[in-house]
Protein backbone atom coordinates (compact mmCIF):
# COMPACT_ATOMS: atom_id res chain seq x y z
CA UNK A 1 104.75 15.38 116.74
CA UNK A 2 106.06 18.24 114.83
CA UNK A 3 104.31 20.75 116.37
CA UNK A 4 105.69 19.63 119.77
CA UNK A 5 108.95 20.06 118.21
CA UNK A 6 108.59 22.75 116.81
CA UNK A 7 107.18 24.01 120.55
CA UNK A 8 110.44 23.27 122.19
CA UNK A 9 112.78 24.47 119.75
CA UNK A 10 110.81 27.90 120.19
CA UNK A 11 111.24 27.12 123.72
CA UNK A 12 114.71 26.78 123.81
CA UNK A 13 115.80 29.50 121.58
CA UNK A 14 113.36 31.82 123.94
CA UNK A 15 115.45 30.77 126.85
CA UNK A 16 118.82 31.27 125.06
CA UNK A 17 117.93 34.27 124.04
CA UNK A 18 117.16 35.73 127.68
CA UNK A 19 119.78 33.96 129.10
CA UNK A 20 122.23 35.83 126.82
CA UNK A 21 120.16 39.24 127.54
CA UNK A 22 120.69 38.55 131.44
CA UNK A 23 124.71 37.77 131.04
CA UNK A 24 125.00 40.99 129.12
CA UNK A 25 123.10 42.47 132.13
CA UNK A 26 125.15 40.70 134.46
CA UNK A 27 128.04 41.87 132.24
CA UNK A 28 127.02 45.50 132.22
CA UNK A 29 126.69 45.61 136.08
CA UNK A 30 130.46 44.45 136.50
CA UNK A 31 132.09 47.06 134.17
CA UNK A 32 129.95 49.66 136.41
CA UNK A 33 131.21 48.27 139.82
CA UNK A 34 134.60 47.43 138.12
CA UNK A 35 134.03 44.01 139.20
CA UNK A 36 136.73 42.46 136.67
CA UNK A 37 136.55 38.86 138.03
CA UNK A 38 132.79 39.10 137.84
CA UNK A 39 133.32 39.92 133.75
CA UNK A 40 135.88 36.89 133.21
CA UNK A 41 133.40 34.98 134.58
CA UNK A 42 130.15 35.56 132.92
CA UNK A 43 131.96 35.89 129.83
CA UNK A 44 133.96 32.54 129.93
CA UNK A 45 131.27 30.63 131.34
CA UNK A 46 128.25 32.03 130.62
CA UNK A 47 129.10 33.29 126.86
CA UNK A 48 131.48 30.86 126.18
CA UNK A 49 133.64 34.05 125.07
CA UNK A 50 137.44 34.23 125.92
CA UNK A 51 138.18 36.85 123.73
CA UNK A 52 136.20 39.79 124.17
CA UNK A 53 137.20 40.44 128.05
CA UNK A 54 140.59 40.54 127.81
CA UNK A 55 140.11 42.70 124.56
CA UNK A 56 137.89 45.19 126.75
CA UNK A 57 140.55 45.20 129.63
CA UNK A 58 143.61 45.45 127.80
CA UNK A 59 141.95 48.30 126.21
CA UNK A 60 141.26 49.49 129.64
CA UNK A 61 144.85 49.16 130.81
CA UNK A 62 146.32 50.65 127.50
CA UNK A 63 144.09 53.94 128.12
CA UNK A 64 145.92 54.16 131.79
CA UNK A 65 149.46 53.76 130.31
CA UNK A 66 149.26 56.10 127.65
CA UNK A 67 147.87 58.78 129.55
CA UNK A 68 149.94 58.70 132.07
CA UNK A 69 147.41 58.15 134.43
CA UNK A 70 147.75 55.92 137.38
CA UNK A 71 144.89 53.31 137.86
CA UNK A 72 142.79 53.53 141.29
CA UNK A 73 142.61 50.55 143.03
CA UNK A 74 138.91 49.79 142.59
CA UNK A 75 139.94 49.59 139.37
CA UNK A 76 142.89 47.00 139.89
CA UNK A 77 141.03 45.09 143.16
């Protein structure tokens, strides 16, 4: 019994583990294609992270305003 156990909680920390590699993928992919809604998403649902995304965007947006420098709209759309 314990080694069945022990099989599936291996099992499922395996899967967590790549399913957390393949969201930061996913993740990664977004920010290059400035695919913003794409972020929220995988973040919030897939991370269970509300945070971090609107940390990484404001950051975004408060680079454009003090700069001076006018956001494109691939980077607003």
């Amino acid at each position: 019994m314990f080694s069945c156990v022990h099989w599936l909680s291996v099992a499922v920390t395996g899967l967590s583990c790549r399913l957390c590699v393949m969201s930061l993928q996913v993740v990664s992919l977004c920010w290059q294609h400035c695919l913003y809604n794409g972020i929220l998403y995988t973040y919030n649902r897939a991370l269970n992270d509300y945070v971090t995304p609107l940390e990484q965007l404001l950051s975004l947006l408060d680079s454009a305003v003090s700069t001076g420098k006018q956001l494109t709209y691939e980077q607003v759309s």
